[in-house]
PDB file of N, CA and C in Angstrom:
ATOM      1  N   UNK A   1     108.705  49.946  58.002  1.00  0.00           N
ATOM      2  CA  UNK A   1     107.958  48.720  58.164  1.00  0.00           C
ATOM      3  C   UNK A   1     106.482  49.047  57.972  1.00  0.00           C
ATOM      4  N   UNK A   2     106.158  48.173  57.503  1.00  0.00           N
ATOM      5  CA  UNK A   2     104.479  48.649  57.581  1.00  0.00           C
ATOM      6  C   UNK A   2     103.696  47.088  58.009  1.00  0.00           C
ATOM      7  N   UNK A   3     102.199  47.910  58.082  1.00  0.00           N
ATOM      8  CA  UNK A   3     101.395  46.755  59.281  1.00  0.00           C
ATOM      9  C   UNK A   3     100.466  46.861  58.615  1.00  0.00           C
ATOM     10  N   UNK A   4     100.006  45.464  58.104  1.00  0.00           N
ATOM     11  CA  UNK A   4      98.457  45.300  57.588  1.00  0.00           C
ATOM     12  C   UNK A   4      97.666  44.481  58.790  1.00  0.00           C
ATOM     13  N   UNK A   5      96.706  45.344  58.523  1.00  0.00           N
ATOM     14  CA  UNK A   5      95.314  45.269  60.227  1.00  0.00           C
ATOM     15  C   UNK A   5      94.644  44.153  59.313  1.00  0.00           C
ATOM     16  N   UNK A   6      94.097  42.906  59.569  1.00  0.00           N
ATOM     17  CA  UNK A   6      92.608  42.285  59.319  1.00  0.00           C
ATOM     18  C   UNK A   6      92.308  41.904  60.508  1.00  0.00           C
ATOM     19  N   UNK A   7      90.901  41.433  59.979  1.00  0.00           N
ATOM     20  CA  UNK A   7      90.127  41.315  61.349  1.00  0.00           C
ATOM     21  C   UNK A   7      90.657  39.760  62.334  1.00  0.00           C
ATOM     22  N   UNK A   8      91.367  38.881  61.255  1.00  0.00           N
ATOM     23  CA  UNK A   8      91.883  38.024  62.313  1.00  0.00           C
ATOM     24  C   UNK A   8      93.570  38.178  62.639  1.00  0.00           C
ATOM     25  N   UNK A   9      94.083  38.781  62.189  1.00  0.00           N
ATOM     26  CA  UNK A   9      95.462  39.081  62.547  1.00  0.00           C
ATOM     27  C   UNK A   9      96.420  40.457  62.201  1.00  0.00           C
ATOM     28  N   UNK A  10      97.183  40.769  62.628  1.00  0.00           N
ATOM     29  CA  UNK A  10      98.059  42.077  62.010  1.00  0.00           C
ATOM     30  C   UNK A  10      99.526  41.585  61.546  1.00  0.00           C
ATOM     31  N   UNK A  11      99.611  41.881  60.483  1.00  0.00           N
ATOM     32  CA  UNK A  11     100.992  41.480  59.404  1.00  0.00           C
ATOM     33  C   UNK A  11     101.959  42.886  59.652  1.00  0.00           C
ATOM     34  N   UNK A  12     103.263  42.202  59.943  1.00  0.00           N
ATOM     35  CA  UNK A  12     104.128  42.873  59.684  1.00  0.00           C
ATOM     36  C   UNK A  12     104.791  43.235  58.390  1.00  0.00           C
ATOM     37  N   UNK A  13     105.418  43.838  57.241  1.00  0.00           N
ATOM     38  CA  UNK A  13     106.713  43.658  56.781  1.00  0.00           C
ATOM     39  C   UNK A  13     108.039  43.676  57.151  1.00  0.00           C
ATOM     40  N   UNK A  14     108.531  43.120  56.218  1.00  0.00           N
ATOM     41  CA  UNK A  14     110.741  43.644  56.733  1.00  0.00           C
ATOM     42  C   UNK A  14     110.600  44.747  56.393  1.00  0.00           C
ATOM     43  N   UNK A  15     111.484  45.276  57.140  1.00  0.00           N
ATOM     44  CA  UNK A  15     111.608  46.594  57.144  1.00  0.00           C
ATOM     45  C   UNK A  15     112.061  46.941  55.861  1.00  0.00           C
ATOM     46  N   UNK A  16     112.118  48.540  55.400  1.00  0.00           N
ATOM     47  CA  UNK A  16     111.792  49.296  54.208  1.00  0.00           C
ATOM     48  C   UNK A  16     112.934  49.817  53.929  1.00  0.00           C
ATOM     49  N   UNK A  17     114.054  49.366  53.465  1.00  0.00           N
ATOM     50  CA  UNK A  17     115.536  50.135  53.152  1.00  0.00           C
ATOM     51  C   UNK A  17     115.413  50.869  52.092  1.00  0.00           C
ATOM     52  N   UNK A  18     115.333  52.201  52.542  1.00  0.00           N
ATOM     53  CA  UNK A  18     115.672  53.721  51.077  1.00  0.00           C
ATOM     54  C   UNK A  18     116.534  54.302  52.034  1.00  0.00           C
ATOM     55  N   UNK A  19     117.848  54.672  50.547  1.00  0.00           N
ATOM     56  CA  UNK A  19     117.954  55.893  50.803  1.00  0.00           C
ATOM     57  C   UNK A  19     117.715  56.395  50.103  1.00  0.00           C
ATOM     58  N   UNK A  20     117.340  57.018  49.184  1.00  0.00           N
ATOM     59  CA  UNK A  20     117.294  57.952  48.420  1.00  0.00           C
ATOM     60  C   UNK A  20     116.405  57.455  47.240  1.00  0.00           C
ATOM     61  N   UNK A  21     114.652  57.593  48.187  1.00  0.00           N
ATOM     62  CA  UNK A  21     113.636  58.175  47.140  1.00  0.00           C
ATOM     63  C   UNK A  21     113.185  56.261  46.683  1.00  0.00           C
ATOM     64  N   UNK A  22     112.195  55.938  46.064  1.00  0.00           N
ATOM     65  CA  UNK A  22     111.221  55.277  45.451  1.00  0.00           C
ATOM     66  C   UNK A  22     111.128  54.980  44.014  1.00  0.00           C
ATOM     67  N   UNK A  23     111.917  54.087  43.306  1.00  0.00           N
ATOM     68  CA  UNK A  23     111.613  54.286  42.220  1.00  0.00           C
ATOM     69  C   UNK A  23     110.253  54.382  41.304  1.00  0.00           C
ATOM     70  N   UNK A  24     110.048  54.304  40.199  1.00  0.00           N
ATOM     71  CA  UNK A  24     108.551  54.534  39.660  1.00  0.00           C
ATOM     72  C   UNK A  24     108.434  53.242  39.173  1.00  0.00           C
ATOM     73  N   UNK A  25     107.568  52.120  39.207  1.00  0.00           N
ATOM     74  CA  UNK A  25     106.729  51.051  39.180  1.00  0.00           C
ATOM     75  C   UNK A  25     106.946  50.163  40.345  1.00  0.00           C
ATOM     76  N   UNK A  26     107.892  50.577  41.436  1.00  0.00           N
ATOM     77  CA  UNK A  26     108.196  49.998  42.592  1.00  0.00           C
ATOM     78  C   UNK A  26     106.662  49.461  43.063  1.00  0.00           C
ATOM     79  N   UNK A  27     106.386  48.535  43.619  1.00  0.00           N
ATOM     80  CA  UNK A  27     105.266  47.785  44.246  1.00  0.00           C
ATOM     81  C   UNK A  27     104.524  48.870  45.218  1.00  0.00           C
ATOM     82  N   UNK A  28     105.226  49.697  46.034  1.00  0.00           N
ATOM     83  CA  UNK A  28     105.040  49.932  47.243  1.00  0.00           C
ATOM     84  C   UNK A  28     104.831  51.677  47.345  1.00  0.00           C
ATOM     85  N   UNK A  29     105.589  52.251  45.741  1.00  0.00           N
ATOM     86  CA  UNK A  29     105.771  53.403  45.081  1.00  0.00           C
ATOM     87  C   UNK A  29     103.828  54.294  45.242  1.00  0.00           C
ATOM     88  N   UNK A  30     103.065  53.849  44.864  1.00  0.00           N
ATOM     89  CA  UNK A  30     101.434  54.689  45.501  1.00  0.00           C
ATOM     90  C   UNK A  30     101.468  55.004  46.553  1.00  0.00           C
ATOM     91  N   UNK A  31     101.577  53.813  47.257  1.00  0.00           N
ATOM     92  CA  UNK A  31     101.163  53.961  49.228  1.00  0.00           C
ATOM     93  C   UNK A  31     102.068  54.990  49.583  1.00  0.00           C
ATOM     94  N   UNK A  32     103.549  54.466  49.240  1.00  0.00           N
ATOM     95  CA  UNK A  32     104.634  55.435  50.182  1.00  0.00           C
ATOM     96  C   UNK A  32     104.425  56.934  49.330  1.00  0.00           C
ATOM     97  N   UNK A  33     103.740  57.172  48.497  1.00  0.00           N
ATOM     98  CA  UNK A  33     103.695  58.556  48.169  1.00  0.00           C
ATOM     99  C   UNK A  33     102.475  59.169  48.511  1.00  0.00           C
ATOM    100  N   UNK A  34     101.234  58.364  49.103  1.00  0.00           N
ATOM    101  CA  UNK A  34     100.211  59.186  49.246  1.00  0.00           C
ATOM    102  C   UNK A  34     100.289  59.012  50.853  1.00  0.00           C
ATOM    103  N   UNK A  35     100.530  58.257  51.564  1.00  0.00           N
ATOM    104  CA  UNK A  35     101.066  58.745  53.098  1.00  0.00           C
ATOM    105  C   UNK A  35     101.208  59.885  53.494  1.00  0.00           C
ATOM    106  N   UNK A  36     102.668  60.492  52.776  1.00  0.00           N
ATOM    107  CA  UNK A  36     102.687  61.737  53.638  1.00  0.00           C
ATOM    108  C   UNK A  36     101.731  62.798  52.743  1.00  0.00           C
ATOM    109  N   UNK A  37     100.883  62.523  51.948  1.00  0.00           N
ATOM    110  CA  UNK A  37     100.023  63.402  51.129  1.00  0.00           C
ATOM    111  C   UNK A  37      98.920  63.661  52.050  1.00  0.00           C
ATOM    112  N   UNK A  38      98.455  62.757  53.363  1.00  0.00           N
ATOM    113  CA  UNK A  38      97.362  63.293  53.757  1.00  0.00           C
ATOM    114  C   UNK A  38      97.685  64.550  55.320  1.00  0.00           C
ATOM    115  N   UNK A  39      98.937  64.514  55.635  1.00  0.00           N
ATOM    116  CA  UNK A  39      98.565  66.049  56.301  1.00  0.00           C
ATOM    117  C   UNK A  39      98.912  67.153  55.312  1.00  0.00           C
ATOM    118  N   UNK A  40      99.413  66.545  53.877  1.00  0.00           N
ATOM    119  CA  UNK A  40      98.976  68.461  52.927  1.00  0.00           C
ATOM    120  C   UNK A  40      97.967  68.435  52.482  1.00  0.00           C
ATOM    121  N   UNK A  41      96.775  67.337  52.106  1.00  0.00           N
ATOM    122  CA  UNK A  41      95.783  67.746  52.011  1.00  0.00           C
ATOM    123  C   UNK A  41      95.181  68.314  53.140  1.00  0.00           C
ATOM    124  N   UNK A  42      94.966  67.772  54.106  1.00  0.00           N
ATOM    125  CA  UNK A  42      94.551  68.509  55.602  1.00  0.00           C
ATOM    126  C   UNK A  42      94.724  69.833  55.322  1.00  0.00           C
ATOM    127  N   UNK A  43      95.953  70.000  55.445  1.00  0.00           N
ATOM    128  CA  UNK A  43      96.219  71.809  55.577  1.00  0.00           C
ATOM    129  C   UNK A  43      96.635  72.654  54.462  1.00  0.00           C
ATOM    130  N   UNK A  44      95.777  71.765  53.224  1.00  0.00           N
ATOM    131  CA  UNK A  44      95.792  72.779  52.079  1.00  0.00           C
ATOM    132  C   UNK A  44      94.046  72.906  52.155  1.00  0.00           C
ATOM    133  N   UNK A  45      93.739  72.093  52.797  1.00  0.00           N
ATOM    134  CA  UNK A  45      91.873  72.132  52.769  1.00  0.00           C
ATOM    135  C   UNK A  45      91.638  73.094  53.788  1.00  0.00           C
ATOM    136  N   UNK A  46      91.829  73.174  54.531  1.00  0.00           N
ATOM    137  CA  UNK A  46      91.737  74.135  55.789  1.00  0.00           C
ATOM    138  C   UNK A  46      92.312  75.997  55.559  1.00  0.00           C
ATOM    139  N   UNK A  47      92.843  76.045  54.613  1.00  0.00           N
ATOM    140  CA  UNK A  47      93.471  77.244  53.986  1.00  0.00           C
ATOM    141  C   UNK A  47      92.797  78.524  53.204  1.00  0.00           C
ATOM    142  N   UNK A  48      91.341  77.921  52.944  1.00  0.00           N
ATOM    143  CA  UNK A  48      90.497  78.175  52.077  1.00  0.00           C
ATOM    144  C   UNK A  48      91.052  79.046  50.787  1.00  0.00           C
ATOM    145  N   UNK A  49      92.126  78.591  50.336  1.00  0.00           N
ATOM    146  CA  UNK A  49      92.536  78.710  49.292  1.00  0.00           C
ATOM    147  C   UNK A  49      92.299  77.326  47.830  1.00  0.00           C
ATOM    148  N   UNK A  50      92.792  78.402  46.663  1.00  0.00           N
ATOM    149  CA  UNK A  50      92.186  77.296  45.767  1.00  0.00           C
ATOM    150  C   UNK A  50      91.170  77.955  44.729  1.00  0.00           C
ATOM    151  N   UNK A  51      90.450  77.499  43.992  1.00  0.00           N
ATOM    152  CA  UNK A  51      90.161  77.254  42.427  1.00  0.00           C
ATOM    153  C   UNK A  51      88.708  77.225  43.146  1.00  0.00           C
ATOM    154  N   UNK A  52      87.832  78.202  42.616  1.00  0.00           N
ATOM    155  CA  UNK A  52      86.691  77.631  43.286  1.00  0.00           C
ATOM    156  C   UNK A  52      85.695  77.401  41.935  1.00  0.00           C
ATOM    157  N   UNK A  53      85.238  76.327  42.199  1.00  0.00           N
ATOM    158  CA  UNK A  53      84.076  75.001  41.609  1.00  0.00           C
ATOM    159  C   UNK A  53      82.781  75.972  40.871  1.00  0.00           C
ATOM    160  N   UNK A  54      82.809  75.947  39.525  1.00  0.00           N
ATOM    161  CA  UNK A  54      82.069  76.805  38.733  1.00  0.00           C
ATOM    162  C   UNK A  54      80.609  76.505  39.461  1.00  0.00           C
ATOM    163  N   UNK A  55      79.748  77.402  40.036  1.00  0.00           N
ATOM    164  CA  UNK A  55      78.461  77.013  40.621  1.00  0.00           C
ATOM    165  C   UNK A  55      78.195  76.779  41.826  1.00  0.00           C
ATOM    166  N   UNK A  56      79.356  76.473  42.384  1.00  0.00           N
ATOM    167  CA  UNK A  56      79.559  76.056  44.047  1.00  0.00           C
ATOM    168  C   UNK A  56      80.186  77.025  44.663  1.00  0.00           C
ATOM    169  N   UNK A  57      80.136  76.707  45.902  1.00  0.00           N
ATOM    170  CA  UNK A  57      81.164  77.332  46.962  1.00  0.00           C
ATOM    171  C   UNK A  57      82.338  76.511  47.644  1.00  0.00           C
ATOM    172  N   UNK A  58      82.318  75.500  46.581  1.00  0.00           N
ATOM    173  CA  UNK A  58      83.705  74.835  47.120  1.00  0.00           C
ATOM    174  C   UNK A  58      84.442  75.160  46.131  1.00  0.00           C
ATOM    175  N   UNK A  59      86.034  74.722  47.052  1.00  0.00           N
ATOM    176  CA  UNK A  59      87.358  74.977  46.341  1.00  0.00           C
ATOM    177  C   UNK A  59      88.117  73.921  46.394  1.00  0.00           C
ATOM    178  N   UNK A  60      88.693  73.805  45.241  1.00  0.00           N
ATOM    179  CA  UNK A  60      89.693  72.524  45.041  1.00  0.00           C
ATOM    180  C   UNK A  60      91.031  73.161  45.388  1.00  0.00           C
ATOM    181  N   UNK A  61      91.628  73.112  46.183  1.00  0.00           N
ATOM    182  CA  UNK A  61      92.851  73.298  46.572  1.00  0.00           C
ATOM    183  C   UNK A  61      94.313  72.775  46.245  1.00  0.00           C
ATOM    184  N   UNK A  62      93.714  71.248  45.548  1.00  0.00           N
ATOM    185  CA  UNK A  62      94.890  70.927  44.928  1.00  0.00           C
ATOM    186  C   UNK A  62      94.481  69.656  44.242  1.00  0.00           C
ATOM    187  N   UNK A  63      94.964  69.355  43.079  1.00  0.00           N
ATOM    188  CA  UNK A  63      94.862  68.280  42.574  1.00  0.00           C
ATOM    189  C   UNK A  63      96.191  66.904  42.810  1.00  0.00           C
ATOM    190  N   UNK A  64      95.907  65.647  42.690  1.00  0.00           N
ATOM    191  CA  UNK A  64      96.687  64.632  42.320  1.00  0.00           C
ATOM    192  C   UNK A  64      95.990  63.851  41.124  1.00  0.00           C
ATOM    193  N   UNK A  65      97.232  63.417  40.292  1.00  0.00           N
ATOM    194  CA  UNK A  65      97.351  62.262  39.728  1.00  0.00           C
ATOM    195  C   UNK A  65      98.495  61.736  39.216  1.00  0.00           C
ATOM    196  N   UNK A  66      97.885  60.071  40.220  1.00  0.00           N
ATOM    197  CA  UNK A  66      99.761  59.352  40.030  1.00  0.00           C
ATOM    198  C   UNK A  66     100.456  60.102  40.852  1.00  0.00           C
ATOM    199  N   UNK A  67     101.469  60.338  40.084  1.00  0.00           N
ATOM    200  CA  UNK A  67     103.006  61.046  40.438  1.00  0.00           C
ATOM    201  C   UNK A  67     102.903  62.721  40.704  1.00  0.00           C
ATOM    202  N   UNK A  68     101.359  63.620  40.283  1.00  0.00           N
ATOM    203  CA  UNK A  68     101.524  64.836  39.984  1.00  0.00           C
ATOM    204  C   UNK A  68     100.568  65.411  40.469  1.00  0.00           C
ATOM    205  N   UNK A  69     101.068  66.239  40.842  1.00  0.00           N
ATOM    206  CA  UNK A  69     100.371  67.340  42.360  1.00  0.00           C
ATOM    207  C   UNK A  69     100.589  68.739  41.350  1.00  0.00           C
ATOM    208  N   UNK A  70      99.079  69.267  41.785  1.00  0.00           N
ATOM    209  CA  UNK A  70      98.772  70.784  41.035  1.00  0.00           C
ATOM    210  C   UNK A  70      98.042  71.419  42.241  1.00  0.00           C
ATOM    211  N   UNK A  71      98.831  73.013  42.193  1.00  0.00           N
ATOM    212  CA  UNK A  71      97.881  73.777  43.089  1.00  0.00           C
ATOM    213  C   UNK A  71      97.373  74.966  41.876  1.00  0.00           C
ATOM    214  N   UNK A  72      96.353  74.614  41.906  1.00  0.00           N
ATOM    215  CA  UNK A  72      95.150  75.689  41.156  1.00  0.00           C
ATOM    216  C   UNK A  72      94.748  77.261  42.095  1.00  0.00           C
ATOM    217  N   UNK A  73      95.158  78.030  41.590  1.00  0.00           N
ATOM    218  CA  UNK A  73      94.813  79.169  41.978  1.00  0.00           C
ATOM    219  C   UNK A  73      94.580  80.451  41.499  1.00  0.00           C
ATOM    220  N   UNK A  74      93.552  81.780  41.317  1.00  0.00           N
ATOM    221  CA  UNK A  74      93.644  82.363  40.667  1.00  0.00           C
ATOM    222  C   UNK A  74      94.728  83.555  41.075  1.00  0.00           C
ATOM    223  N   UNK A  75      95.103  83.690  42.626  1.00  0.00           N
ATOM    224  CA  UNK A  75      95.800  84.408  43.242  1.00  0.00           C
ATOM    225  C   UNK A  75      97.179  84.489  43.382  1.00  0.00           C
ATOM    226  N   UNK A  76      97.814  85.701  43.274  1.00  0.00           N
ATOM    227  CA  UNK A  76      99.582  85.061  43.667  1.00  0.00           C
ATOM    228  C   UNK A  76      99.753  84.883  44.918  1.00  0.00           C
ATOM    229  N   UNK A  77      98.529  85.859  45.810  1.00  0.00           N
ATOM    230  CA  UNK A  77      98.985  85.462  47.085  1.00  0.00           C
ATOM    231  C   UNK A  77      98.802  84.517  47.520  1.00  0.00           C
ATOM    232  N   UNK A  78      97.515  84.098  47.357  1.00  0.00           N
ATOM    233  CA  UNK A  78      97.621  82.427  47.820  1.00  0.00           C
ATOM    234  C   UNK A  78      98.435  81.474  47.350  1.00  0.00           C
ATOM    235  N   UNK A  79      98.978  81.416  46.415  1.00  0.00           N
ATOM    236  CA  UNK A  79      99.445  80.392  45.511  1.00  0.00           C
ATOM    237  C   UNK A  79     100.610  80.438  46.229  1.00  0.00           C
ATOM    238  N   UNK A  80     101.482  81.659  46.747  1.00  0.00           N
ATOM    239  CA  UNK A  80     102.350  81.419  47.652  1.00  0.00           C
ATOM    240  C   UNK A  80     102.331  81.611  48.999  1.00  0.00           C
ATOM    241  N   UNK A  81     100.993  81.248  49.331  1.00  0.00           N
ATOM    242  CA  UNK A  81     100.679  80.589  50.842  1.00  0.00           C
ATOM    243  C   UNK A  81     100.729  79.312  50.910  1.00  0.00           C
ATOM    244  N   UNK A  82      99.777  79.034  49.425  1.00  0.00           N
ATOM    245  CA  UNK A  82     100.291  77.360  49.249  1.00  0.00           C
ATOM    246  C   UNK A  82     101.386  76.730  48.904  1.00  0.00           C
ATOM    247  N   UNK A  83     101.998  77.109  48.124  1.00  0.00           N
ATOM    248  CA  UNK A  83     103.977  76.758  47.715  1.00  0.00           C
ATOM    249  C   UNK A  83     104.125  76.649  49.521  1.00  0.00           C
ATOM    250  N   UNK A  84     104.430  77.574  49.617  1.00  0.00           N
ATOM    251  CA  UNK A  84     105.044  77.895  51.426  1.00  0.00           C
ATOM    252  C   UNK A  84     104.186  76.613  52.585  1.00  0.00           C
ATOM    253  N   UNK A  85     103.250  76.333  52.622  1.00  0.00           N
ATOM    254  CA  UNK A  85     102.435  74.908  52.827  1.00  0.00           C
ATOM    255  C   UNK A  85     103.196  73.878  52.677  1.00  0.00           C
ATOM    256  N   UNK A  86     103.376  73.859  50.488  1.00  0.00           N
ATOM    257  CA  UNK A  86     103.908  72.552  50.743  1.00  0.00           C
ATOM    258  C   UNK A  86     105.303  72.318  51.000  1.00  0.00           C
ATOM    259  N   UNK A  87     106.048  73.331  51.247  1.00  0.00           N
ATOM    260  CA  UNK A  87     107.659  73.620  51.459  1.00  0.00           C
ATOM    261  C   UNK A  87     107.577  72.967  52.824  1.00  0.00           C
ATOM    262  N   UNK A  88     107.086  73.216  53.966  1.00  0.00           N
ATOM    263  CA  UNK A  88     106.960  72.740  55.013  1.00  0.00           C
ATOM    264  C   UNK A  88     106.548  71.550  55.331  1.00  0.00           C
ATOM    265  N   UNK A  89     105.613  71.124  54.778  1.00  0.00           N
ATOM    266  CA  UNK A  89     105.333  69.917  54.875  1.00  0.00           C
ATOM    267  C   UNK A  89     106.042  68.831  54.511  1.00  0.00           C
ATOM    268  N   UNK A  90     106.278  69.520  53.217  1.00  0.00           N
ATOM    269  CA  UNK A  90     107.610  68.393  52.159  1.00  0.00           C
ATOM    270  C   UNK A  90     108.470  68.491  53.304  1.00  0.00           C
ATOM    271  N   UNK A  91     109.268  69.446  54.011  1.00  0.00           N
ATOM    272  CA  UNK A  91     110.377  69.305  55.035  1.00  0.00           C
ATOM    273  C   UNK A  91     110.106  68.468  55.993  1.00  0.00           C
ATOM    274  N   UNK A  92     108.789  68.384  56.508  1.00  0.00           N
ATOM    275  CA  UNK A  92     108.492  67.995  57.442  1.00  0.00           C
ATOM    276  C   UNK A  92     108.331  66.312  57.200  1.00  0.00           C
ATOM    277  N   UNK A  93     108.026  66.000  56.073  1.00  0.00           N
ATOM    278  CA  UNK A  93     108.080  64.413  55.480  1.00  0.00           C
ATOM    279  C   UNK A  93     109.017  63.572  54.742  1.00  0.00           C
ATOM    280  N   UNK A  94     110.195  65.178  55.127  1.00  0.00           N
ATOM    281  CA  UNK A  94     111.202  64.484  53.985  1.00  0.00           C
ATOM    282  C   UNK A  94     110.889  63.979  52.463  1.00  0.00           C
ATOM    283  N   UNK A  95     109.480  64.544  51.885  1.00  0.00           N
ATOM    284  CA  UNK A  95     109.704  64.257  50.120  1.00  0.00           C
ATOM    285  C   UNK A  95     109.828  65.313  49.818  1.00  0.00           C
ATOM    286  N   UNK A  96     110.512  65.480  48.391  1.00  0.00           N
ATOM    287  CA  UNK A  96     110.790  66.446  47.508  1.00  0.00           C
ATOM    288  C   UNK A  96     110.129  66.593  46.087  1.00  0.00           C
ATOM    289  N   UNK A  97     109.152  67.558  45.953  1.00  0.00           N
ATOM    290  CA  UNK A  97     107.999  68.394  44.969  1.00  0.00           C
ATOM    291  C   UNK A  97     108.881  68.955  44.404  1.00  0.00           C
ATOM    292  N   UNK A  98     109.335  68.050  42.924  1.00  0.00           N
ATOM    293  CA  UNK A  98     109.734  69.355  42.165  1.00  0.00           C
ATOM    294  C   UNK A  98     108.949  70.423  41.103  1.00  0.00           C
TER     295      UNK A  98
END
């Protein structure tokens, strides 16, 4: 179910029947995929792993677009600190990164 907040009222929906996964141009297909995207960004940002920014001292840790998630790295070890990240997380949200 989901809940839209405005400032004069809060909307419910009917509830959300899946089993199995979101199709692609589904209405609802962005939101329900970037949801559980913000605790792996959290704890792919916090990792200080990642691609670091020609000139800077920041690191991009992972990219999206749309449908497609990239982890940039020059390291194997990190790269499978990060795989291992999103293995858990994906478990932990129930989606599947192939």
């Amino acid at each position: 179910m989901l809940h839209l907040k405005t400032k004069k009222e809060v909307m419910y929906s009917q509830p959300i029947q899946t089993q199995r996964g979101i199709f692609h141009g589904e209405y609802h297909s962005p939101l329900l995929f970037c949801i559980p995207l913000t605790p792996l960004t959290n704890k792919l940002n916090r990792t200080n792993c990642g691609y670091k920014e020609h000139g800077t001292e920041r690191k991009i840790s992972h990219l999206l677009y749309m449908d497609d998630f990239k982890l940039p790295d020059r390291s194997e070890d990190n790269m499978e600190n990060e795989i291992n990240i999103v293995k858990a997380i994906s478990k932990d949200t129930n989606i599947n990164f192939g």
